[in-house]
N, C-alpha and C. Protein backbone atom coordinates (compact mmCIF):
# COMPACT_ATOMS: atom_id res chain seq x y z
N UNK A 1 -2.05 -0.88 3.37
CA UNK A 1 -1.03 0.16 3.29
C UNK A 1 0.32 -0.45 3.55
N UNK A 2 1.28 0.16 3.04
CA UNK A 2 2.56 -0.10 3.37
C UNK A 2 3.31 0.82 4.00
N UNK A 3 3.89 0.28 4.76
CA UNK A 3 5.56 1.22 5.52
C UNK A 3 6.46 1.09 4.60
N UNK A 4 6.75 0.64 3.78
CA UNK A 4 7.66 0.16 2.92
C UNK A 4 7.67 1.14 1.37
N UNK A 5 8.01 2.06 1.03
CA UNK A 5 7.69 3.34 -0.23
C UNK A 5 8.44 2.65 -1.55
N UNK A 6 7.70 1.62 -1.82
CA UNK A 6 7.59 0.88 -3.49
C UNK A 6 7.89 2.28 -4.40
N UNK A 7 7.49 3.37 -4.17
CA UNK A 7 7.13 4.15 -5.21
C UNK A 7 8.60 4.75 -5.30
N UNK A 8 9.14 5.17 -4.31
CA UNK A 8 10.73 5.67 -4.06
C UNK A 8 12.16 4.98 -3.98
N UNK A 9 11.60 3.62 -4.00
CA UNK A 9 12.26 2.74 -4.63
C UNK A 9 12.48 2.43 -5.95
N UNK A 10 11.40 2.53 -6.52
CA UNK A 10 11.52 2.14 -7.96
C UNK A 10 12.26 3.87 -8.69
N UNK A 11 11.93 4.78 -8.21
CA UNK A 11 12.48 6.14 -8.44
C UNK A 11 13.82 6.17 -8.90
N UNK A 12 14.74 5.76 -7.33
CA UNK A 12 15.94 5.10 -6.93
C UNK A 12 16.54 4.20 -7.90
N UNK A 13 15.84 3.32 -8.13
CA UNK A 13 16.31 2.07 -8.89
C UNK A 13 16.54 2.45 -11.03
N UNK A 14 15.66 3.54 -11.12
CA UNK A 14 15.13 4.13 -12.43
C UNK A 14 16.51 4.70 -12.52
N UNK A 15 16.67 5.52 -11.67
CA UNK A 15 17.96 6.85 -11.32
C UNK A 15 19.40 5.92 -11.26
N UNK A 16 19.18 5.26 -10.73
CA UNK A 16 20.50 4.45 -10.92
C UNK A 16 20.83 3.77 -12.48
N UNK A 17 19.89 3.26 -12.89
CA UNK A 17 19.88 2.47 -13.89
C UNK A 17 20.40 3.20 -15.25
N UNK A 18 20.01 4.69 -14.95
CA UNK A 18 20.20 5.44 -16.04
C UNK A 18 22.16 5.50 -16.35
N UNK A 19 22.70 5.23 -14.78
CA UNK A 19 24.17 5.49 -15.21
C UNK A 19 25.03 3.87 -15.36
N UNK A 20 23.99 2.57 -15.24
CA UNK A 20 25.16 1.65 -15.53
C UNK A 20 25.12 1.34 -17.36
N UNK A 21 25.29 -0.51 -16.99
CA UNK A 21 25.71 -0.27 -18.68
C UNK A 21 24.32 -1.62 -18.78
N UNK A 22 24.09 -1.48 -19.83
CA UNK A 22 22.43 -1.76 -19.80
C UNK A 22 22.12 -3.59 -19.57
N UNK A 23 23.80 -4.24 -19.82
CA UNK A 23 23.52 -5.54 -19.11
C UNK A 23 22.93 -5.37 -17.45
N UNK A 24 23.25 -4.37 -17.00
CA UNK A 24 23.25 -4.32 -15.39
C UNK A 24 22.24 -4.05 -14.54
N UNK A 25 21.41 -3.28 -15.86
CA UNK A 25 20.04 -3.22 -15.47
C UNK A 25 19.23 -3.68 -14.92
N UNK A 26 18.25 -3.77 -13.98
CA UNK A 26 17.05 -4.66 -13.75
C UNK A 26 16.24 -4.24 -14.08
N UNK A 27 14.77 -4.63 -14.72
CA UNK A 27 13.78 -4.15 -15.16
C UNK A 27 12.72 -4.14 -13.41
N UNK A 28 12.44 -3.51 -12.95
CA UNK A 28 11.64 -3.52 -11.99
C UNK A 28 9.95 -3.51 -12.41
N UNK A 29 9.37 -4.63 -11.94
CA UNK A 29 7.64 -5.07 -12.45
C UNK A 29 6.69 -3.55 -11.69
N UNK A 30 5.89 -4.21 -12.69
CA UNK A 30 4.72 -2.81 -11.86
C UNK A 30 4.09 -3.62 -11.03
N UNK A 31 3.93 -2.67 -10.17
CA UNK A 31 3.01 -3.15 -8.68
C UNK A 31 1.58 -3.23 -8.90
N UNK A 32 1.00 -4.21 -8.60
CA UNK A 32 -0.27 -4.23 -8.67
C UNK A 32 -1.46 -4.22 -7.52
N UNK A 33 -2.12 -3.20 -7.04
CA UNK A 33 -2.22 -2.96 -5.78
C UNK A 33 -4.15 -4.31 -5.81
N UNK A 34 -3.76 -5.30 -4.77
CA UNK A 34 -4.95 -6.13 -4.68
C UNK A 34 -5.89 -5.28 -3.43
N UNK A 35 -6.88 -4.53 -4.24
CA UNK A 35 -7.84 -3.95 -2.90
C UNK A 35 -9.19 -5.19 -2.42
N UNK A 36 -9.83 -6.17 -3.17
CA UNK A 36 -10.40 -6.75 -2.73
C UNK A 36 -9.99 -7.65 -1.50
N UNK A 37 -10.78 -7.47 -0.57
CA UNK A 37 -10.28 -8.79 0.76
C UNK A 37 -11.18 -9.94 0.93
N UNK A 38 -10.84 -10.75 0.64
CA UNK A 38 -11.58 -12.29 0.80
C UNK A 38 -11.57 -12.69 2.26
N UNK A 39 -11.02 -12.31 2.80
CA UNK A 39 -10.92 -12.77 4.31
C UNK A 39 -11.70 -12.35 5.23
N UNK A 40 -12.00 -11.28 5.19
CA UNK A 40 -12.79 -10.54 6.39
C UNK A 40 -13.61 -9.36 5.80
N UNK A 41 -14.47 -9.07 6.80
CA UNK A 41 -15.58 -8.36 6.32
C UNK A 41 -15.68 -7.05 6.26
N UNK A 42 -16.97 -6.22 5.75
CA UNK A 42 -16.35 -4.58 4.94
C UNK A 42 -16.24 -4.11 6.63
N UNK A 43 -16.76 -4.75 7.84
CA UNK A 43 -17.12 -4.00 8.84
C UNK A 43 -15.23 -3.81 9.57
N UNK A 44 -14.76 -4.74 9.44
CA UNK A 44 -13.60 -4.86 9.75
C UNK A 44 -12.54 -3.86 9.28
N UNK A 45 -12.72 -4.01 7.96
CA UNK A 45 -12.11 -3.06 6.79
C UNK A 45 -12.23 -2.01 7.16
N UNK A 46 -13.04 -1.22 7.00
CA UNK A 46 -13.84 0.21 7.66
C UNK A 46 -12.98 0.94 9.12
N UNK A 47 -12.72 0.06 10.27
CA UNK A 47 -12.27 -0.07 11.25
C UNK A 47 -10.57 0.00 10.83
N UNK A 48 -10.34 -0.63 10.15
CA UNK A 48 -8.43 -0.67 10.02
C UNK A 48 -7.82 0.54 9.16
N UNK A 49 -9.15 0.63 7.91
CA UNK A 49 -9.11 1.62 7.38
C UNK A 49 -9.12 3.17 8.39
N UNK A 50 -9.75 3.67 9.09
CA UNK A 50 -9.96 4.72 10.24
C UNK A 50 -8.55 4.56 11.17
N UNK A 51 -7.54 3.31 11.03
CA UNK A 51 -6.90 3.36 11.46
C UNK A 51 -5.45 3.66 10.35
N UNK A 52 -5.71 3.34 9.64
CA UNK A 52 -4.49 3.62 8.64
C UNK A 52 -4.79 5.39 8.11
N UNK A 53 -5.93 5.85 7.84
CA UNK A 53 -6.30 7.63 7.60
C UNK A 53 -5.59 8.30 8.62
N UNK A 54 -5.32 7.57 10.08
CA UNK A 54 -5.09 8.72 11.58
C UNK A 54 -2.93 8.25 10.38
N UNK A 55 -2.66 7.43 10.70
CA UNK A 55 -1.12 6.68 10.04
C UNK A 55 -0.65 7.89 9.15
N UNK A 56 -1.72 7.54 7.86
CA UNK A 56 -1.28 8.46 6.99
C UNK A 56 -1.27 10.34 7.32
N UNK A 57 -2.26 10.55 7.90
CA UNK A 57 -2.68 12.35 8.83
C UNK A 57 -1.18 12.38 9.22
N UNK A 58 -0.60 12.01 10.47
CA UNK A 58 0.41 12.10 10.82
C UNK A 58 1.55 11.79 10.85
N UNK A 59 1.87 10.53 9.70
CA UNK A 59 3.13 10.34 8.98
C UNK A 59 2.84 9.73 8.06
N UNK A 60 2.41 10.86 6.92
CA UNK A 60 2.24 10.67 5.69
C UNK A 60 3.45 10.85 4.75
N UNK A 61 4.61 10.87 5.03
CA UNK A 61 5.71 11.20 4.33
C UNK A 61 6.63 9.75 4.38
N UNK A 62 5.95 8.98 5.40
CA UNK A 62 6.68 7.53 5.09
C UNK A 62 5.45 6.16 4.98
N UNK A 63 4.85 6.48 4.08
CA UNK A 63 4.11 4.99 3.86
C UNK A 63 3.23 4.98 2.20
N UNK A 64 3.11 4.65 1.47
CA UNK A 64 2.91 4.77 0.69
C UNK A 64 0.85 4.93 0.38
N UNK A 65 0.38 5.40 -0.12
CA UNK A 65 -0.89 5.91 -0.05
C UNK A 65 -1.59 4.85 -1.36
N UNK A 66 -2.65 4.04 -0.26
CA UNK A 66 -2.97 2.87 -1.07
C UNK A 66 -4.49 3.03 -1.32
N UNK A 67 -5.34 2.83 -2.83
CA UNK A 67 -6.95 2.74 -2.29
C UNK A 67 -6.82 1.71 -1.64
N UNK A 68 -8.50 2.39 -0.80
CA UNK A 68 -9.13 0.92 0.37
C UNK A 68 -9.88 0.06 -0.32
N UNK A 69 -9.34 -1.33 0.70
CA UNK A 69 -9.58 -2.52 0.57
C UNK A 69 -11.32 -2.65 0.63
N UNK A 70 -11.62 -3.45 -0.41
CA UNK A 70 -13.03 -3.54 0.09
C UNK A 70 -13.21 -5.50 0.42
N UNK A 71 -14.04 -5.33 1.31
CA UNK A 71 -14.60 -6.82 1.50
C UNK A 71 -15.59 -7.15 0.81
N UNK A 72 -15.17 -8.55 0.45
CA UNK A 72 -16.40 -9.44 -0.03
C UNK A 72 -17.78 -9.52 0.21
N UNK A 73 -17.18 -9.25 1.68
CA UNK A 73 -18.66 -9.66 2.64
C UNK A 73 -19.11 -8.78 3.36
N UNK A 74 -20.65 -8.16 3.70
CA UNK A 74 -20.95 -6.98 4.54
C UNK A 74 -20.80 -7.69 6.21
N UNK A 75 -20.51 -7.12 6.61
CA UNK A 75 -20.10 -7.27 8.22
C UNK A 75 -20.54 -5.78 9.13
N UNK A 76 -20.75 -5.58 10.49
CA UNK A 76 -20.58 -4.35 11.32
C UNK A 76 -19.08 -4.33 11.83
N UNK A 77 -19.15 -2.94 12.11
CA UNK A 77 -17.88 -2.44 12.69
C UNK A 77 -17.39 -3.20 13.88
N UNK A 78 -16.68 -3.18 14.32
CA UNK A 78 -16.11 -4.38 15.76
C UNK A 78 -16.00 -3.26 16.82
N UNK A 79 -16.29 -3.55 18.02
CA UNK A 79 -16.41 -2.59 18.83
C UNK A 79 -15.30 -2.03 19.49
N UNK A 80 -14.29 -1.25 19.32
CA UNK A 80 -12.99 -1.61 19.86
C UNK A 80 -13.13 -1.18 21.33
N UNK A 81 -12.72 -1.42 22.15
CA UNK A 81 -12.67 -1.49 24.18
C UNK A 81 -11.11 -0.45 24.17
């Protein structure tokens, strides 16, 4: 997930673009969202994920809403203390 709203940026950037003069333009790339994780396991995932759902529940108006990451590898949940 991001804190960072790619999506309201590029909005912004669209909206502007419409009033310069078309040298001035930037073409802004499409985002390509990488959900596979090579690094760590689905048990982990699962766990950060439960933590980014509570993120989004209660400030869902600033982060951008991403599918979940899946892992490579099956793993268990980590026990959090």
């Amino acid at each position: 997930k991001s804190i960072f709203q790619y999506e309201k940026m590029r909005q912004q950037q669209e909206n502007a673009g419409a009033t310069l003069p078309a040298k001035h333009v930037v073409k802004i790339p499409q985002v390509h969202y990488l959900d596979i994780n090579y690094r760590t396991h689905n048990g982990i995932l699962a766990a950060a994920a439960g933590i980014v759902d509570l993120l989004e529940h209660f400030f869902g108006n600033t982060i951008d809403s991403m599918p979940r990451e899946k892992g490579f590898f099956e793993g268990n949940r980590p026990i959090l203390l």
